[in-house]
Protein backbone atom coordinates (compact mmCIF):
# COMPACT_ATOMS: atom_id res chain seq x y z
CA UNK A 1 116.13 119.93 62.89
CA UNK A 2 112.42 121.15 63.81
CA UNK A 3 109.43 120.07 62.57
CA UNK A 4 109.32 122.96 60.34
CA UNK A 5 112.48 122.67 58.53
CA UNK A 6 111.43 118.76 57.56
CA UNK A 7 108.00 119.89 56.10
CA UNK A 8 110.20 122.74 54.10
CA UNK A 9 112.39 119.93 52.68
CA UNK A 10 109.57 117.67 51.95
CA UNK A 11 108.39 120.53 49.41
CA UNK A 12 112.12 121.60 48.16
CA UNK A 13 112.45 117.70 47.28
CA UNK A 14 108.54 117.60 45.81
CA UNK A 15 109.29 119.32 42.83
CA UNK A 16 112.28 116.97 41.48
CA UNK A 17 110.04 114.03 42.11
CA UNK A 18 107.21 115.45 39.82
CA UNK A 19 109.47 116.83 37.20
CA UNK A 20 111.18 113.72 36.28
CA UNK A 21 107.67 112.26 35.43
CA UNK A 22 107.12 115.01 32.70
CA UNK A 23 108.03 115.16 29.26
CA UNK A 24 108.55 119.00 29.12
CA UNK A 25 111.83 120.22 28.87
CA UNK A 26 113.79 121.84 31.52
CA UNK A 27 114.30 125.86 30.84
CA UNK A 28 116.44 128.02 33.23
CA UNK A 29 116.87 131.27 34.48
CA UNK A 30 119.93 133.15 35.48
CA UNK A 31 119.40 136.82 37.45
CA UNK A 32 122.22 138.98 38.74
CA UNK A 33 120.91 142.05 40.20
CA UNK A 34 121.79 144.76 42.68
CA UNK A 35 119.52 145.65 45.98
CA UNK A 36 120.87 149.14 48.05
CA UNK A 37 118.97 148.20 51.42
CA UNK A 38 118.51 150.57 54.17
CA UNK A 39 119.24 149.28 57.77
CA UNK A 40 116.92 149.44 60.81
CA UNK A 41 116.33 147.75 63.46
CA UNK A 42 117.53 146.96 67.47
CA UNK A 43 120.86 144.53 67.98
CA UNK A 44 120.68 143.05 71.11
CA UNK A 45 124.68 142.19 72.29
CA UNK A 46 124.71 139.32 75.08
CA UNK A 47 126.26 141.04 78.33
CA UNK A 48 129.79 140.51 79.86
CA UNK A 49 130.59 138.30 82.92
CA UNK A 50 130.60 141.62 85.09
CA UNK A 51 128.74 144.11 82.85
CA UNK A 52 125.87 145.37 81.10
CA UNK A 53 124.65 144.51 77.18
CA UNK A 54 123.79 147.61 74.85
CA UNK A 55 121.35 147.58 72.74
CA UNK A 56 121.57 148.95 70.02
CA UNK A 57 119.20 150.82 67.63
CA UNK A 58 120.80 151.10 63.88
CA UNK A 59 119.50 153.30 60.77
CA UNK A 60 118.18 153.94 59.00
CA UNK A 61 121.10 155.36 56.97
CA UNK A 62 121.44 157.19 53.63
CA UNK A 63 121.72 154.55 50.51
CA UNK A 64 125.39 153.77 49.61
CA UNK A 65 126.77 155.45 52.38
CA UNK A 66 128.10 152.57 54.27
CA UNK A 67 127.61 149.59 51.99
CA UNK A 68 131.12 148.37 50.85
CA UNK A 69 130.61 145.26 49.60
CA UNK A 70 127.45 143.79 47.77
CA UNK A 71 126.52 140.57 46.02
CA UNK A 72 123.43 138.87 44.82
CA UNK A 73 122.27 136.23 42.39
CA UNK A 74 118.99 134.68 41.98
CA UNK A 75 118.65 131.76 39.37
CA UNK A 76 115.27 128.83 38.68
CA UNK A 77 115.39 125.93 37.11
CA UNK A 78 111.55 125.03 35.50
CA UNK A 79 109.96 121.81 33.91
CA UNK A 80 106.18 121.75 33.85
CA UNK A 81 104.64 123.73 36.42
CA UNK A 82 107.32 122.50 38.93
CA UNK A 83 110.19 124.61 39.51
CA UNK A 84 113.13 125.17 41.66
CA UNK A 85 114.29 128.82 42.85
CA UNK A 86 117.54 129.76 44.77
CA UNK A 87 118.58 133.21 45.99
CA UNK A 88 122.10 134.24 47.33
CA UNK A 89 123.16 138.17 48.93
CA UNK A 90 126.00 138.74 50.69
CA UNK A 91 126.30 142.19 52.17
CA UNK A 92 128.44 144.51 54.30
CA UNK A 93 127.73 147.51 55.64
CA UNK A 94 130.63 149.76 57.82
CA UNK A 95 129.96 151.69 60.44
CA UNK A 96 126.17 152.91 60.54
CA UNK A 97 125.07 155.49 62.57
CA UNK A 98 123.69 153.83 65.60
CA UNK A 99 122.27 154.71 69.64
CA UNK A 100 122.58 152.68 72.77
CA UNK A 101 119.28 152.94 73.90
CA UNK A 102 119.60 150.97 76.77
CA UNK A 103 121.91 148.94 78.88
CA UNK A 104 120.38 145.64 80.01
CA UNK A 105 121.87 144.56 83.67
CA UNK A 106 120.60 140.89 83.47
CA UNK A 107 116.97 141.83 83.79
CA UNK A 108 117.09 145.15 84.70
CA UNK A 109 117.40 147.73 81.59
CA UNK A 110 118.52 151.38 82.38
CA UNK A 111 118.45 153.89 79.89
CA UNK A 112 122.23 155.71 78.27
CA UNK A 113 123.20 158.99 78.94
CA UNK A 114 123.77 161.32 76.06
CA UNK A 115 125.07 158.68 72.81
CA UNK A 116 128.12 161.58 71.83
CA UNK A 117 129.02 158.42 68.54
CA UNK A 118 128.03 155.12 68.12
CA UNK A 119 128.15 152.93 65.04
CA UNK A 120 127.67 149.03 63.73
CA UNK A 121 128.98 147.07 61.33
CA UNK A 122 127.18 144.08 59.44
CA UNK A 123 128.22 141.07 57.49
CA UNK A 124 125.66 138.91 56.58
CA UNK A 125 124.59 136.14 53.78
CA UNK A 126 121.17 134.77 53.22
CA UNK A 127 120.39 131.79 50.47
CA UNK A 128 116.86 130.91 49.80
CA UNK A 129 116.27 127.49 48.58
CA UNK A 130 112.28 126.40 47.54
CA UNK A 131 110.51 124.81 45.33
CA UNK A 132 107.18 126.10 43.60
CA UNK A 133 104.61 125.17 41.73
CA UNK A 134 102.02 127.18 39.42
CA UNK A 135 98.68 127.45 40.50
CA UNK A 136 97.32 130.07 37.47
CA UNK A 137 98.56 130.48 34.59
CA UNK A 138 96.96 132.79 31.96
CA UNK A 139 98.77 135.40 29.34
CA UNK A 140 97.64 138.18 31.90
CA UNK A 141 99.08 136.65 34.53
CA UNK A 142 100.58 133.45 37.03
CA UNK A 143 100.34 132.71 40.50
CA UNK A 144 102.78 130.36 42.00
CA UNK A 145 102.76 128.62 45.37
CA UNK A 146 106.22 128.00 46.94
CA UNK A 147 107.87 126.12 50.12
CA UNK A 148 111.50 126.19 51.26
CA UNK A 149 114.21 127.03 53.60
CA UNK A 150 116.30 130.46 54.21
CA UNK A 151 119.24 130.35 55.42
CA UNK A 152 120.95 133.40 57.16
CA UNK A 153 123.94 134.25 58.91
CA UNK A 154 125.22 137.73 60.28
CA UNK A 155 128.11 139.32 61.83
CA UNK A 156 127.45 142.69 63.81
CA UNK A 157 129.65 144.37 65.92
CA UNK A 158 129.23 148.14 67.80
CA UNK A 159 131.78 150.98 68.85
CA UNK A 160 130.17 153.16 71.37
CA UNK A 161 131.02 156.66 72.85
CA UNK A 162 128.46 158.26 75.48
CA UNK A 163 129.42 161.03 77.64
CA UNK A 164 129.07 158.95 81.33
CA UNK A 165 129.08 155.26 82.44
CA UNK A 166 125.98 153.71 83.12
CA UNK A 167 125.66 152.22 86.52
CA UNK A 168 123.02 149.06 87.22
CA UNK A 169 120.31 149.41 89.96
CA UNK A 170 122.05 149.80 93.07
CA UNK A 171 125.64 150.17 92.00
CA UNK A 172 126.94 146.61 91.41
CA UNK A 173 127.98 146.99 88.30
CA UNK A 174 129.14 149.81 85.20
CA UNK A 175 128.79 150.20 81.43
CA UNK A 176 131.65 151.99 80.82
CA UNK A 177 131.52 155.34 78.63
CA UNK A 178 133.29 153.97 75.67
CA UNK A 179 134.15 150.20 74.19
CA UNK A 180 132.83 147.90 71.58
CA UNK A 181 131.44 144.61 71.05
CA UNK A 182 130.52 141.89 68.90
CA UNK A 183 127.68 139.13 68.11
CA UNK A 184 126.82 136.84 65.60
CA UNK A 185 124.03 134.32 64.82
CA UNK A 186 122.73 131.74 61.95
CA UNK A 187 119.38 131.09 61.33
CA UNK A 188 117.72 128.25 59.36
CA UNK A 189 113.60 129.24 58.70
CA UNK A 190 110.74 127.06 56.83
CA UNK A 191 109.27 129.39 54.29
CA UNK A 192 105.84 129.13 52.30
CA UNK A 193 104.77 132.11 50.08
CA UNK A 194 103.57 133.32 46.63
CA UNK A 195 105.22 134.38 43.70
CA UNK A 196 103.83 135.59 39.96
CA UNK A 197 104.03 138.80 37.71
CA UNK A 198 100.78 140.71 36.07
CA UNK A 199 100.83 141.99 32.52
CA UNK A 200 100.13 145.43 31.46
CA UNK A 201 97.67 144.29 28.92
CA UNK A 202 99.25 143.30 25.31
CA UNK A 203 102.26 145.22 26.41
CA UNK A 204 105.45 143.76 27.36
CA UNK A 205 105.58 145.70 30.37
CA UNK A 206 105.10 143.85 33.64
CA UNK A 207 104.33 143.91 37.25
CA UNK A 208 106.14 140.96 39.41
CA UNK A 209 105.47 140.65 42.86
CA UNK A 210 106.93 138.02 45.93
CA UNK A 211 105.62 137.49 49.69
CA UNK A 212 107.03 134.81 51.90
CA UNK A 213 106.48 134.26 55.77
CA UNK A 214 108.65 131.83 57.62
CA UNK A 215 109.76 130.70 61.36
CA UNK A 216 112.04 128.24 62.94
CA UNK A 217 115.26 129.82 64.16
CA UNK A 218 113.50 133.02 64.08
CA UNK A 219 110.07 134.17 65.61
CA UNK A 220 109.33 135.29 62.45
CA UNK A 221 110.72 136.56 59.21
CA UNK A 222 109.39 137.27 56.05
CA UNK A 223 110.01 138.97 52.26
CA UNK A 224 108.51 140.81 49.84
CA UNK A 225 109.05 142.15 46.60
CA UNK A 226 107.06 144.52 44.40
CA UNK A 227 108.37 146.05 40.78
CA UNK A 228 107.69 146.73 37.33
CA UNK A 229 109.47 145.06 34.67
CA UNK A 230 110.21 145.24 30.74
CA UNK A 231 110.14 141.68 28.54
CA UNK A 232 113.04 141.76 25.96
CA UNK A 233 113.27 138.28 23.55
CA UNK A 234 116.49 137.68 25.93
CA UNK A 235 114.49 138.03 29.45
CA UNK A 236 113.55 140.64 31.58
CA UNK A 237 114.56 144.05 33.30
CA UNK A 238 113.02 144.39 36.51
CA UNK A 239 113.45 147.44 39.21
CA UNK A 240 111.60 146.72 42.34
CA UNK A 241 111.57 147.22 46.24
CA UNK A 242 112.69 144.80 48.64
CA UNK A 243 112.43 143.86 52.17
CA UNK A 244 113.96 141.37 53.90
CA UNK A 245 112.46 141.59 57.65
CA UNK A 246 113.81 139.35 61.17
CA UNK A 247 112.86 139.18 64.90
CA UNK A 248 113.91 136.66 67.21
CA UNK A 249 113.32 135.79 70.85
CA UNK A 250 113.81 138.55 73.48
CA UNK A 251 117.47 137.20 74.41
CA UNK A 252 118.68 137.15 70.47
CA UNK A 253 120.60 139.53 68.40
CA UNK A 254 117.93 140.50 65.64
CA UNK A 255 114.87 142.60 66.94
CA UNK A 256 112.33 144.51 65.06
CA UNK A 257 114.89 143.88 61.94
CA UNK A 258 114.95 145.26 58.53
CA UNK A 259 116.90 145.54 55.15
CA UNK A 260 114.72 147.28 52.66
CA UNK A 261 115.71 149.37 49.50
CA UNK A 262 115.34 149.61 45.85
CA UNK A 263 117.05 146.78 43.67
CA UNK A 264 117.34 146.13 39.91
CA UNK A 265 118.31 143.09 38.12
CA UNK A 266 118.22 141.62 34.88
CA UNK A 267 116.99 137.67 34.01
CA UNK A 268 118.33 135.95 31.16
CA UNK A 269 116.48 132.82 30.19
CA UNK A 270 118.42 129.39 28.22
């Protein structure tokens, strides 16, 4: 593990040290919700022993046209001004519309004939895990300082159909007109970010908002959110925007990555 990933434990683990030396009472926060991300982005498929590697550009698609499967849960446990937060999505998407826009020869990239169908499936899960800690707190609003780790693993494979092969520099070797392929990868980033929510006034109407930045496995990632919600006695109704952004190294799958969409979720606090 990096040198990263041990400072993002150190401040996951600061918050349970803390807490236990309050008096305050633990509270806790439960939040099913439901995000419809768009796709878009450039997977990068390792090449064959005697081939070339597409790569692929994916989305962005229309909402709900190729997620089948979709599930998310956020929850916080809070004592004090220390808290713990932990998010969990799995998703799957079938067959996006995707483009080969290149074929990469071990160095030497040459660009597709005519793309006649080409699409990619994803399967992926991300968990957040971080603790935070609240740096303002008035009845307009709170401003919250948090450190952690995000976890994320994916699944993407890619049919292709183009109307010729693709031959290297020289002749030594051919993408073939039609085939698939498959990659996967797991990443483990050290996040730090901010988290809070501004009132409209006296109202019980709300604006939340979320921005995190992280590396490690990744050359970078990061997150925000930005909504406006509704107080009820029970919780909150939120409906927001998301994005959830990746890029790794030249070499890796994820480049230039996105899931962004609308979501909507409601909290219930016990």
């Amino acid at each position: 593990m990096n040198a990263r990933a041990l400072i993002s434990l150190c401040l996951v683990a600061a918050p349970l040290a803390a807490a236990a030396q309050g008096e305050e009472r633990w509270s806790f926060a439960l939040t099913p919700y439901l995000w419809l991300p768009n796709v878009n982005g450039t997977l990068k498929y390792s090449p064959p022993p005697n081939g070339g590697a597409p790569e692929v550009d994916t989305g962005p698609n229309n909402y709900l046209e190729n997620l089948s499967f979709a599930l998310m849960l956020s929850g916080e446990a809070r004592k004090g001004r220390w808290s713990i937060v932990s998010d969990l999505i799995y998703l799957k998407f079938d067959k996006e519309k995707s483009n080969v826009r290149d074929v990469n020869f071990g160095g030497s990239r040459v660009s597709t004939s005519a793309d006649l169908g080409t699409t990619s499936s994803l399967k992926g899960l991300e968990w957040t895990i971080a603790g935070a800690y609240t740096m303002v707190q008035s009845s307009r609003y709170t401003l919250e300082g948090l450190g952690g780790l995000r976890y994320f693993h994916l699944e993407a494979s890619s049919d292709w159909q183009l109307n010729a092969t693709v031959s290297a520099p020289g002749g030594a070797q051919v993408f073939p007109a039609s085939g698939s392929t498959s990659r996967s990868t797991s990443l483990v980033d050290g996040i730090v970010g901010v988290r809070g929510r501004l009132r409209w006034g006296e109202t019980p109407w709300f604006t939340p908002y979320y921005l995190d930045l992280g590396t490690g496995s990744s050359s970078l990632t990061w997150q925000s959110v930005i909504g406006i919600g509704y107080g009820f006695k029970w919780g909150d109704a939120v409906l927001a925007y998301r994005t959830l952004y990746y890029d790794q190294k030249d070499d890796k799958l994820l480049q230039d990555f996105r899931f962004s969409g609308p979501t909507l979720g409601a909290t219930f606090r016990f």
